[in-house]
C-alpha atoms as a PDB file:
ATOM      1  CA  UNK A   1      -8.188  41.979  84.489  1.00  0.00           C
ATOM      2  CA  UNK A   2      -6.990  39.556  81.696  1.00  0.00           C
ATOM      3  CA  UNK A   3      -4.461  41.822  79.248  1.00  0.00           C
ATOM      4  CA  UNK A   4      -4.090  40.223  75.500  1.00  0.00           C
ATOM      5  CA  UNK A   5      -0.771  41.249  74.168  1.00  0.00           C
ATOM      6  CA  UNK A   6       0.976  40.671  70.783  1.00  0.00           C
ATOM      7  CA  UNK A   7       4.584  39.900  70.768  1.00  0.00           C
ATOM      8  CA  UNK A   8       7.342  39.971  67.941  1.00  0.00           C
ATOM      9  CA  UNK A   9      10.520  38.150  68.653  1.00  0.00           C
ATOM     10  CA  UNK A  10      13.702  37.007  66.426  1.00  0.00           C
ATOM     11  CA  UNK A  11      13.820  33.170  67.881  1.00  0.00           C
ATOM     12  CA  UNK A  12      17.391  32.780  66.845  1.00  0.00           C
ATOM     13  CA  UNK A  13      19.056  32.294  69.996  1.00  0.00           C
ATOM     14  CA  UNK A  14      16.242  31.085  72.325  1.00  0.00           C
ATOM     15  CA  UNK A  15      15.044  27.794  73.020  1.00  0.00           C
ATOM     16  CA  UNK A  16      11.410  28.335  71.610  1.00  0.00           C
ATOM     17  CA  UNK A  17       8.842  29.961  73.476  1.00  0.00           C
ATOM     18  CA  UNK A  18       8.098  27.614  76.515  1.00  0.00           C
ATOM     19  CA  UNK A  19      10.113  29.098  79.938  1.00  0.00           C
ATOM     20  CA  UNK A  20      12.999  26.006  80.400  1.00  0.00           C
ATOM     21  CA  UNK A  21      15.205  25.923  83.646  1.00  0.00           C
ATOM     22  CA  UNK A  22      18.712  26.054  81.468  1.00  0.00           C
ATOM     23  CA  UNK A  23      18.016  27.631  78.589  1.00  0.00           C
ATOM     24  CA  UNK A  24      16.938  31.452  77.295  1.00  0.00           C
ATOM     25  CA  UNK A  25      13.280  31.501  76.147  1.00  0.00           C
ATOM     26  CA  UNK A  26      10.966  33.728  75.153  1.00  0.00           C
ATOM     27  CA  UNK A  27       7.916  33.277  77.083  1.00  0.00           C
ATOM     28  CA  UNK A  28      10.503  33.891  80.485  1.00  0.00           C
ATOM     29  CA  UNK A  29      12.037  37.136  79.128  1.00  0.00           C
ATOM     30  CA  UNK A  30       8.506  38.346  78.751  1.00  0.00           C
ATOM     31  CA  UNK A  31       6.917  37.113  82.041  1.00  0.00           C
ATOM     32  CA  UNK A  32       9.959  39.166  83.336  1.00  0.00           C
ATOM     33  CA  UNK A  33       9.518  42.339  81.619  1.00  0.00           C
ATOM     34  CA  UNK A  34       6.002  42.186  82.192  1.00  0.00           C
ATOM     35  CA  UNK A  35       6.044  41.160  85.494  1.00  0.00           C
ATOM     36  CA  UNK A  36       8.358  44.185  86.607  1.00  0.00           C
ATOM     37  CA  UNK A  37       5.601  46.424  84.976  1.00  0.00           C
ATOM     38  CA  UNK A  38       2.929  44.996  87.138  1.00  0.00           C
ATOM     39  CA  UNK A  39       5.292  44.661  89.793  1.00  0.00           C
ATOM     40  CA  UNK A  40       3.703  41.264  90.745  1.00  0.00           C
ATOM     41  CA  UNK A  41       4.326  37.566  89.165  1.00  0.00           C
ATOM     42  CA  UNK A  42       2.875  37.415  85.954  1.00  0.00           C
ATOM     43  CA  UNK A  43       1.981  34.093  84.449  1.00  0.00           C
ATOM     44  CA  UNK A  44       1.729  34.321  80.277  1.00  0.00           C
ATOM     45  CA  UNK A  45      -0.553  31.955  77.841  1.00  0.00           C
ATOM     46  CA  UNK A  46       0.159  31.589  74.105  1.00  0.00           C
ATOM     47  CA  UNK A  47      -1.388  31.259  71.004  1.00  0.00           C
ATOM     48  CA  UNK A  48       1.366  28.680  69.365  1.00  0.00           C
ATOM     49  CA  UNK A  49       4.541  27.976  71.332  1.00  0.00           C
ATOM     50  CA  UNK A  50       7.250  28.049  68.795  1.00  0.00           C
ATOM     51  CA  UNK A  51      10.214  25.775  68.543  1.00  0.00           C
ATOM     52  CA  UNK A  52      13.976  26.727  69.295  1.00  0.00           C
ATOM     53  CA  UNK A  53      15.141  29.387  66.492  1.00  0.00           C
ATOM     54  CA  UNK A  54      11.552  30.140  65.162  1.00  0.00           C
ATOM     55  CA  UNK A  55      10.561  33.684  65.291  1.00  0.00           C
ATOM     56  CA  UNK A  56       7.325  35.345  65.012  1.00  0.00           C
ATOM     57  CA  UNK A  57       5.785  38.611  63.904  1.00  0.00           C
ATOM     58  CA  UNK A  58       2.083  38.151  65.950  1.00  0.00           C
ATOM     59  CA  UNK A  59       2.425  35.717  68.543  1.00  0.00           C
ATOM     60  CA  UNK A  60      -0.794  36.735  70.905  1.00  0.00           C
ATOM     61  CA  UNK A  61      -0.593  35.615  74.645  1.00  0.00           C
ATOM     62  CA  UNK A  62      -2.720  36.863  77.650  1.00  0.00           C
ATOM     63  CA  UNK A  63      -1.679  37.115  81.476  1.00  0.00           C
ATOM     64  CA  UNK A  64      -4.012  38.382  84.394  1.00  0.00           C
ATOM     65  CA  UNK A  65      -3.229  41.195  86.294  1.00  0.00           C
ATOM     66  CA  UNK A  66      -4.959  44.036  88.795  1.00  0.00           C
ATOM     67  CA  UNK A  67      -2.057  46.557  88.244  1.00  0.00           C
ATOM     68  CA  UNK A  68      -4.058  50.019  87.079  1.00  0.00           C
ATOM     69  CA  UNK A  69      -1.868  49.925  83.914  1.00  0.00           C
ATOM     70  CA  UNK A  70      -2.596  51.734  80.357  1.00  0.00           C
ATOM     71  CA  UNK A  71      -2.006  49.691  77.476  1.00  0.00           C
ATOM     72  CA  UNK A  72       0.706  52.484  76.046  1.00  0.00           C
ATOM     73  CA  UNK A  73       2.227  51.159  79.979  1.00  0.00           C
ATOM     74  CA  UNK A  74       2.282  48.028  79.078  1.00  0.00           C
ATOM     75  CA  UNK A  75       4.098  48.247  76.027  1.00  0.00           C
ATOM     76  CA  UNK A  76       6.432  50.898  76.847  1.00  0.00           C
ATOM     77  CA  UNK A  77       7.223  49.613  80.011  1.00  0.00           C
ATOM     78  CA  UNK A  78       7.880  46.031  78.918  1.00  0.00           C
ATOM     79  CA  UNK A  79      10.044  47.303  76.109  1.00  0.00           C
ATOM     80  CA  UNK A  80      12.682  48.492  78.034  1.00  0.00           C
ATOM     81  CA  UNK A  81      13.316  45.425  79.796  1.00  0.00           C
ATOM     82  CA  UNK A  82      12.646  42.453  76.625  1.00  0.00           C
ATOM     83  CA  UNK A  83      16.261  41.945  75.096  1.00  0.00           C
ATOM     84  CA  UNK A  84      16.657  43.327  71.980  1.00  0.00           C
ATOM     85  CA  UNK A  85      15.439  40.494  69.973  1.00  0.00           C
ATOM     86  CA  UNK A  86      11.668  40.680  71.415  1.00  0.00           C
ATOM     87  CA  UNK A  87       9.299  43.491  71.213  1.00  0.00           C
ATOM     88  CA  UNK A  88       5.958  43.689  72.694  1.00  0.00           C
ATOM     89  CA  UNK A  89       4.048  45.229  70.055  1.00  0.00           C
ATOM     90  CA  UNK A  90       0.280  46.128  71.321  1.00  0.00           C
ATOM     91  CA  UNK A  91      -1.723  45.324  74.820  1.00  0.00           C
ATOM     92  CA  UNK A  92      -5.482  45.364  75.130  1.00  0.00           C
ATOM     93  CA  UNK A  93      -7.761  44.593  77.955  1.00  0.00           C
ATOM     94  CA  UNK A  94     -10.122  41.452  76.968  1.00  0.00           C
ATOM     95  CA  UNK A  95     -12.431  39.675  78.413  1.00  0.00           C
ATOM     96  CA  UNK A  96     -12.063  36.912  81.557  1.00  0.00           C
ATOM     97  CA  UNK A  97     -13.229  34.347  79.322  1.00  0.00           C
ATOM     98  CA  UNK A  98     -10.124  34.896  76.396  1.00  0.00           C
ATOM     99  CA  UNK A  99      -7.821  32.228  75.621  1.00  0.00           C
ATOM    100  CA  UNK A 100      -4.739  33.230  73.388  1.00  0.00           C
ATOM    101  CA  UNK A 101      -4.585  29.274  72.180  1.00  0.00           C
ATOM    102  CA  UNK A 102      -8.288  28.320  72.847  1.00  0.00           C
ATOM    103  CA  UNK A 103     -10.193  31.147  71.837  1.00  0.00           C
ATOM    104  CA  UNK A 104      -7.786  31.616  68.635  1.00  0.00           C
ATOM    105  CA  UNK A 105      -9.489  30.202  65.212  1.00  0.00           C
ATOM    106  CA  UNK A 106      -6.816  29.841  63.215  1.00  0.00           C
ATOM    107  CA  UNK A 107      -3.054  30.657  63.082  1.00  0.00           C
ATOM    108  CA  UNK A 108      -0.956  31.082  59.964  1.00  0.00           C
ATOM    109  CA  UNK A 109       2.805  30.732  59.458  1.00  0.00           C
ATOM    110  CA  UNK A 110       5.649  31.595  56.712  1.00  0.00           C
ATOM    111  CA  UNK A 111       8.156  29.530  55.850  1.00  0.00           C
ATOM    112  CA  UNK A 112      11.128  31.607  53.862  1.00  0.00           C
ATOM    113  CA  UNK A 113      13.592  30.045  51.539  1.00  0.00           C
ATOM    114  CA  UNK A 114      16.806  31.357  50.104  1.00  0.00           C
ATOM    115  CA  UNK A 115      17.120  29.767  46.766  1.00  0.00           C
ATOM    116  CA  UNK A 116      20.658  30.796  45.529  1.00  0.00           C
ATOM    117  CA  UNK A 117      24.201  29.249  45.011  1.00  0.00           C
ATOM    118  CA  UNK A 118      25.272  31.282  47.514  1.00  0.00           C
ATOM    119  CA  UNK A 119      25.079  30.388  51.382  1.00  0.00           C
ATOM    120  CA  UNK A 120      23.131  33.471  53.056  1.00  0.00           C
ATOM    121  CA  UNK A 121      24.959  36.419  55.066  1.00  0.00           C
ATOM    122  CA  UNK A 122      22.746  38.861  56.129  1.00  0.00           C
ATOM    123  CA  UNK A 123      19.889  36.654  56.672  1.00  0.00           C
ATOM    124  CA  UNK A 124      21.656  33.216  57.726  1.00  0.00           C
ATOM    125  CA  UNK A 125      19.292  32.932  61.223  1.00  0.00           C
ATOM    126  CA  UNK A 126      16.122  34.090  59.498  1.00  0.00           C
ATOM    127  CA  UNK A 127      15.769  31.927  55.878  1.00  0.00           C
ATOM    128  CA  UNK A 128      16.355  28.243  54.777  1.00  0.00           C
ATOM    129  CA  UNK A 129      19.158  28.107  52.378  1.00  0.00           C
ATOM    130  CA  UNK A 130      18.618  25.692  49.475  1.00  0.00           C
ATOM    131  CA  UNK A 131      21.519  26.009  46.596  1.00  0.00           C
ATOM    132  CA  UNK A 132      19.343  23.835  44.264  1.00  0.00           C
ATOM    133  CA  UNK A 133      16.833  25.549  41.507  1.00  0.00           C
ATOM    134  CA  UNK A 134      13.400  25.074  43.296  1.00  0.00           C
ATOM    135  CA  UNK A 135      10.369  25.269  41.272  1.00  0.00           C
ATOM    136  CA  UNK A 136       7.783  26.889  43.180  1.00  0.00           C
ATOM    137  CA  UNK A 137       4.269  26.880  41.015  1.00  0.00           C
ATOM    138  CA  UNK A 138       4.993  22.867  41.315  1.00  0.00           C
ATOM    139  CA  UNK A 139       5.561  23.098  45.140  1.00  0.00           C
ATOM    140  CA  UNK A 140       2.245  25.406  45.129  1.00  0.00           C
ATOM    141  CA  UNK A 141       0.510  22.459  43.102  1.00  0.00           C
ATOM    142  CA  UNK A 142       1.893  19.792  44.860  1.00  0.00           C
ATOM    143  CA  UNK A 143       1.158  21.893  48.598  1.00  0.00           C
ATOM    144  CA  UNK A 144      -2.890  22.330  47.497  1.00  0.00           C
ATOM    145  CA  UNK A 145      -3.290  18.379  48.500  1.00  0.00           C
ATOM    146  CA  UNK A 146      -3.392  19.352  52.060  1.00  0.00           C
ATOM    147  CA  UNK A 147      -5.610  21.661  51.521  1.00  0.00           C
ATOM    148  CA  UNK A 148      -8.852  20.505  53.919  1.00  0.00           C
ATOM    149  CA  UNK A 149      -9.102  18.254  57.177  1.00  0.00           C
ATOM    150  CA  UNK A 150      -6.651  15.272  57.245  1.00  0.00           C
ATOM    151  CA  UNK A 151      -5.000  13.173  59.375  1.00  0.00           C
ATOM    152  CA  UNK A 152      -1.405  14.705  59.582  1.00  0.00           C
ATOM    153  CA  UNK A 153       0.556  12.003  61.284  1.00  0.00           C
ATOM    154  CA  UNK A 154       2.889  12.291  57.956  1.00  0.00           C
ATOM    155  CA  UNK A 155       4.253  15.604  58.865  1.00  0.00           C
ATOM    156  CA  UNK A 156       4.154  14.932  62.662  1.00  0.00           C
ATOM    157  CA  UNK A 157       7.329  15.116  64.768  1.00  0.00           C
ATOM    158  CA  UNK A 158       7.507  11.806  67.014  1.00  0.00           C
ATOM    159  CA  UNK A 159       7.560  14.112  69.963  1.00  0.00           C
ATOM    160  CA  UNK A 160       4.393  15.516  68.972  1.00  0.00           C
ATOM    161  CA  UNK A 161       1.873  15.195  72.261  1.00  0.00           C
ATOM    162  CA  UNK A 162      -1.515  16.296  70.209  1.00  0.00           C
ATOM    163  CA  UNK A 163      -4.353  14.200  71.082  1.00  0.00           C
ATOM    164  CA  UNK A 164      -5.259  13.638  67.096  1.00  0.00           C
ATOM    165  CA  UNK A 165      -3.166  14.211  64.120  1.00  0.00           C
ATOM    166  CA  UNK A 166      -6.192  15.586  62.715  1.00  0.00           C
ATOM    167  CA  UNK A 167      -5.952  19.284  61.372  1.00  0.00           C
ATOM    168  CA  UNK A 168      -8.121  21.499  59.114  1.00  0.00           C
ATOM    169  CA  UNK A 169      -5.677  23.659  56.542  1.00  0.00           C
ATOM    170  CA  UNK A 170      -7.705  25.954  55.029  1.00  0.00           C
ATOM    171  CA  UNK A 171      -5.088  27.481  52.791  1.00  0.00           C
ATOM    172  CA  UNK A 172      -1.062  26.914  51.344  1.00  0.00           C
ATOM    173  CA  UNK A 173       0.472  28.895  48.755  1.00  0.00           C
ATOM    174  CA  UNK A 174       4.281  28.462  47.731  1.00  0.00           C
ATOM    175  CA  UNK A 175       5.457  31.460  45.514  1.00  0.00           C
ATOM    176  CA  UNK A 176       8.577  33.311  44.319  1.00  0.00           C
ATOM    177  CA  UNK A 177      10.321  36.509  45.073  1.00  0.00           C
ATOM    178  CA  UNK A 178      13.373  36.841  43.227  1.00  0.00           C
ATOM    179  CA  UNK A 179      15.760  34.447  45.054  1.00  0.00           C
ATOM    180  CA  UNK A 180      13.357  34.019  47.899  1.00  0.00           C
ATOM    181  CA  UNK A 181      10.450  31.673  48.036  1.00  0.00           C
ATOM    182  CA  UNK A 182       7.475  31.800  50.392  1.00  0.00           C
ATOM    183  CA  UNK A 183       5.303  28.887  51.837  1.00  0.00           C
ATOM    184  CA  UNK A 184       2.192  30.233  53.702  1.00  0.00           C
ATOM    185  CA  UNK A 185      -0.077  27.662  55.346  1.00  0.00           C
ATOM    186  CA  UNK A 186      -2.732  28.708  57.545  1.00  0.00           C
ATOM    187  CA  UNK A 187      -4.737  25.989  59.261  1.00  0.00           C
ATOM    188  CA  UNK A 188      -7.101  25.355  62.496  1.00  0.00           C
ATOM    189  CA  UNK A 189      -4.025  23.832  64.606  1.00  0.00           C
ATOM    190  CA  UNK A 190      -0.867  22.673  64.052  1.00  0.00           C
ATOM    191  CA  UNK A 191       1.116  19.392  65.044  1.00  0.00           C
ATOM    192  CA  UNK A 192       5.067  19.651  66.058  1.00  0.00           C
ATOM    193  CA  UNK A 193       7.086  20.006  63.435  1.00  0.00           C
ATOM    194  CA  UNK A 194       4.319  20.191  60.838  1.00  0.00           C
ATOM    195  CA  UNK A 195       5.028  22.982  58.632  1.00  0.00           C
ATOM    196  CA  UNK A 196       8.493  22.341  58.576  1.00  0.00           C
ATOM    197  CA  UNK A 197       8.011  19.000  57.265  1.00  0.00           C
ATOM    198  CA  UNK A 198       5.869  19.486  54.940  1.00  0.00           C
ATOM    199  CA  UNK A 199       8.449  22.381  54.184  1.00  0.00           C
ATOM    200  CA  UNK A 200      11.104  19.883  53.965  1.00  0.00           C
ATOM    201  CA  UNK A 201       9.182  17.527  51.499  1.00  0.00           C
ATOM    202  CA  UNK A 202       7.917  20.586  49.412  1.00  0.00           C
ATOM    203  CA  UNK A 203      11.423  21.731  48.771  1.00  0.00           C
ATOM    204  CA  UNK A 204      12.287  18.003  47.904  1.00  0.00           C
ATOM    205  CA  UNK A 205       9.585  18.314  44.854  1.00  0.00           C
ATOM    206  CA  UNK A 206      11.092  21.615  44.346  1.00  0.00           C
ATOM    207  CA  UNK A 207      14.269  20.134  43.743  1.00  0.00           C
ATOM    208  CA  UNK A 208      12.632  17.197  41.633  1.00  0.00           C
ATOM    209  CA  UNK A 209      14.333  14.747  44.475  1.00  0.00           C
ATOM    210  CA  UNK A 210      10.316  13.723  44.495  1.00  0.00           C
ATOM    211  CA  UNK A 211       7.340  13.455  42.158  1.00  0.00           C
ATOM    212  CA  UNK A 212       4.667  16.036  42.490  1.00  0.00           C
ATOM    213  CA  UNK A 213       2.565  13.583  43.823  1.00  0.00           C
ATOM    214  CA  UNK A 214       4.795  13.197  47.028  1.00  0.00           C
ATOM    215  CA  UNK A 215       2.790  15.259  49.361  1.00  0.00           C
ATOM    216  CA  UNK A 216      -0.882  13.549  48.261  1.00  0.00           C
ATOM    217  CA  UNK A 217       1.562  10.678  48.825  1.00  0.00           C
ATOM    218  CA  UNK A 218       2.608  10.800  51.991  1.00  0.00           C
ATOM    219  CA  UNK A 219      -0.959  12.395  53.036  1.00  0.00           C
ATOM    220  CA  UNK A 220      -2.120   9.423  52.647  1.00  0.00           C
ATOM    221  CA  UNK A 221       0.482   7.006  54.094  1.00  0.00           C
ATOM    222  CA  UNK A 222       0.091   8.093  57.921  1.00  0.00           C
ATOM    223  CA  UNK A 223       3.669   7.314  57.858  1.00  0.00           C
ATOM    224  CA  UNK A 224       6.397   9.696  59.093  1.00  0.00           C
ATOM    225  CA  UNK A 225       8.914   8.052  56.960  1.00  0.00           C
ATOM    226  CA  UNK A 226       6.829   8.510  53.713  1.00  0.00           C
ATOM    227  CA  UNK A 227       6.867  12.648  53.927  1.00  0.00           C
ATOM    228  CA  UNK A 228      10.391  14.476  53.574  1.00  0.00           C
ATOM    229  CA  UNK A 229      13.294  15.485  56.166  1.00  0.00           C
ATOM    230  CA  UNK A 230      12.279  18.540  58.536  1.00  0.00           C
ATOM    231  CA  UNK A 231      13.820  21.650  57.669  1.00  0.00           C
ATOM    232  CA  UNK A 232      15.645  24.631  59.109  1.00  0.00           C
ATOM    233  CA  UNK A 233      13.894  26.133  62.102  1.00  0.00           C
ATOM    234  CA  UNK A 234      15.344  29.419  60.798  1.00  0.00           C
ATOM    235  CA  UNK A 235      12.853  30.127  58.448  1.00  0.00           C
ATOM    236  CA  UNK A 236       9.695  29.110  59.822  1.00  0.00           C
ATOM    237  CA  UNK A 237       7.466  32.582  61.487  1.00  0.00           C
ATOM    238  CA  UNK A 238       4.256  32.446  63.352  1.00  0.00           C
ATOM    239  CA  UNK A 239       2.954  35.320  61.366  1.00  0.00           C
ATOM    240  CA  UNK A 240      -1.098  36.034  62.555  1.00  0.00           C
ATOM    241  CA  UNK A 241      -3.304  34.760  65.291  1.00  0.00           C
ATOM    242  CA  UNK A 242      -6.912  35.067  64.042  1.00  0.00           C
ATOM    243  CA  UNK A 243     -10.122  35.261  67.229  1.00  0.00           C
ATOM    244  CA  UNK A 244     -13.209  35.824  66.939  1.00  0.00           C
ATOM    245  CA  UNK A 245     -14.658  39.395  66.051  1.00  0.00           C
ATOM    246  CA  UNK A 246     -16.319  39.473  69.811  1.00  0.00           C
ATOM    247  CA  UNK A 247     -12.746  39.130  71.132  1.00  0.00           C
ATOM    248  CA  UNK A 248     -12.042  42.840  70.504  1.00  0.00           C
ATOM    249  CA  UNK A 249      -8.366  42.140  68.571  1.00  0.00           C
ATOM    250  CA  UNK A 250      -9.255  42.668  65.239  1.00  0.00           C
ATOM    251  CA  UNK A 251      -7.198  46.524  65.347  1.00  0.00           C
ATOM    252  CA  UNK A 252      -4.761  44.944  66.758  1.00  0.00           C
ATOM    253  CA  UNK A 253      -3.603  42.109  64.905  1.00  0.00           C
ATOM    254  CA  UNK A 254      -1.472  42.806  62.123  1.00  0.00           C
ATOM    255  CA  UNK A 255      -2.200  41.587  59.123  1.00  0.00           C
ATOM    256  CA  UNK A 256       0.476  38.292  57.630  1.00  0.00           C
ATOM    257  CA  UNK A 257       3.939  40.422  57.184  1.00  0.00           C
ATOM    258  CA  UNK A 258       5.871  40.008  54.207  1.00  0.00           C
ATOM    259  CA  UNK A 259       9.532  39.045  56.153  1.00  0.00           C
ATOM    260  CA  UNK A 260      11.212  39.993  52.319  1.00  0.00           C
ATOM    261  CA  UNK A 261      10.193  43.058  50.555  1.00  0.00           C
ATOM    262  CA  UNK A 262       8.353  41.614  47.382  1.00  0.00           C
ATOM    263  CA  UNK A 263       7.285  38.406  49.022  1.00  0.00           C
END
């Protein structure tokens, strides 16, 4: 039986999601936890595999098991072996043919900024902390030029190992919360690094270190060096995972979660 689950984690202190020999990640504490549910070797897929000190709020993977196991099983019994910075949210049974990354139509992500004088406390491993003013209705203008499929080689890390630089984003907004600002980006696919650099050259025409035409800019260059510097993993959440209606998930996936009341 193939098993769909969705997964929260705070990313702070792993090395992204992909299992590494050296290094804590999230995709081993799972397979673990899981794994000593099932009480077999459990091998897990996901939707987006997040970088080093990302978190998420609906990551989606799927593993394959024959363990008679109720989804309230799954959960519970996973729970109390994740550390305390992941938490298996839901588990449903789905069909052989269910991909958490190919089957997945679109994903979405937040990127949170502090904007205040102030370096953060409380929330110095989950925001971006920019001291300068930002204005963010012209990073939301500025943002809308990615809007629709492009070639994203501007905003692609050099690492990246994507076959095209060609996405589809079918919708950014940047907006203000009190001393918190919000970019939201959902899109078909995304390239390594991308929505922290186009983070990192949105706060730049926040700033008004760059003209609002920066991002239609760079867009168009194709050039790495024309877009801005990538910012703080801290801030950047995989926050929903959207399938098809035939892949039974809909109930389950929660809906994109505000990380700061008001935002």
């Amino acid at each position: 039986m193939r098993i769909a689950v969705g997964v929260e984690y705070d990313g702070s202190r792993f090395r992204g999601w992909q299992r590494q020999e050296r290094a804590p990640s999230v995709q081993a504490a799972l397979e673990e936890a899981l794994g000593f549910v099932a009480d077999h070797p459990v091998a897990l897929t996901c939707a987006g595999r997040t970088d080093a000190g990302v978190h998420a709020t609906a990551q989606v993977a799927h593993f394959d098991s024959d363990a008679p196991r109720s989804a309230r099983a799954w959960v519970l019994g996973a729970n109390t072996r994740l550390p305390p910075e992941i938490a298996l949210l839901w588990a449903a049974p789905v069909e052989p043919g269910f991909h958490a990354r190919h089957s997945a139509l679109s994903r979405s992500y937040r990127y949170v900024i502090q904007n205040r004088l102030s370096r953060p406390g409380l929330y110095r491993r989950r925001v971006c902390w920019v001291h300068e003013p930002l204005d963010a209705e012209r990073m939301h203008e500025a943002a809308q030029a990615l809007v629709g499929q492009h070639d994203f080689s501007a905003f692609r890390a050099a690492e990246c190992q994507s076959r095209t630089p060609v996405r589809r984003v079918e919708r950014i907004s940047v907006r203000r919360a009190g001393e918190f600002v919000a970019l939201d980006v959902t899109a078909n696919a995304f390239l390594h690094h991308m929505v922290r650099n186009i983070a990192g050259t949105l706060i730049q025409v926040g700033c008004g270190e760059r003209p609002a035409n920066a991002v239609a800019d760079a867009l168009a260059s194709r050039d790495r060096a024309a877009a801005g510097p990538t910012a703080d993993a801290a801030g950047l959440y995989l926050t929903r995972v959207r399938y098809p209606p035939e892949a039974g998930l809909a109930m389950a996936e929660p809906a994109a979660w505000a990380m700061i009341p008001g935002v």
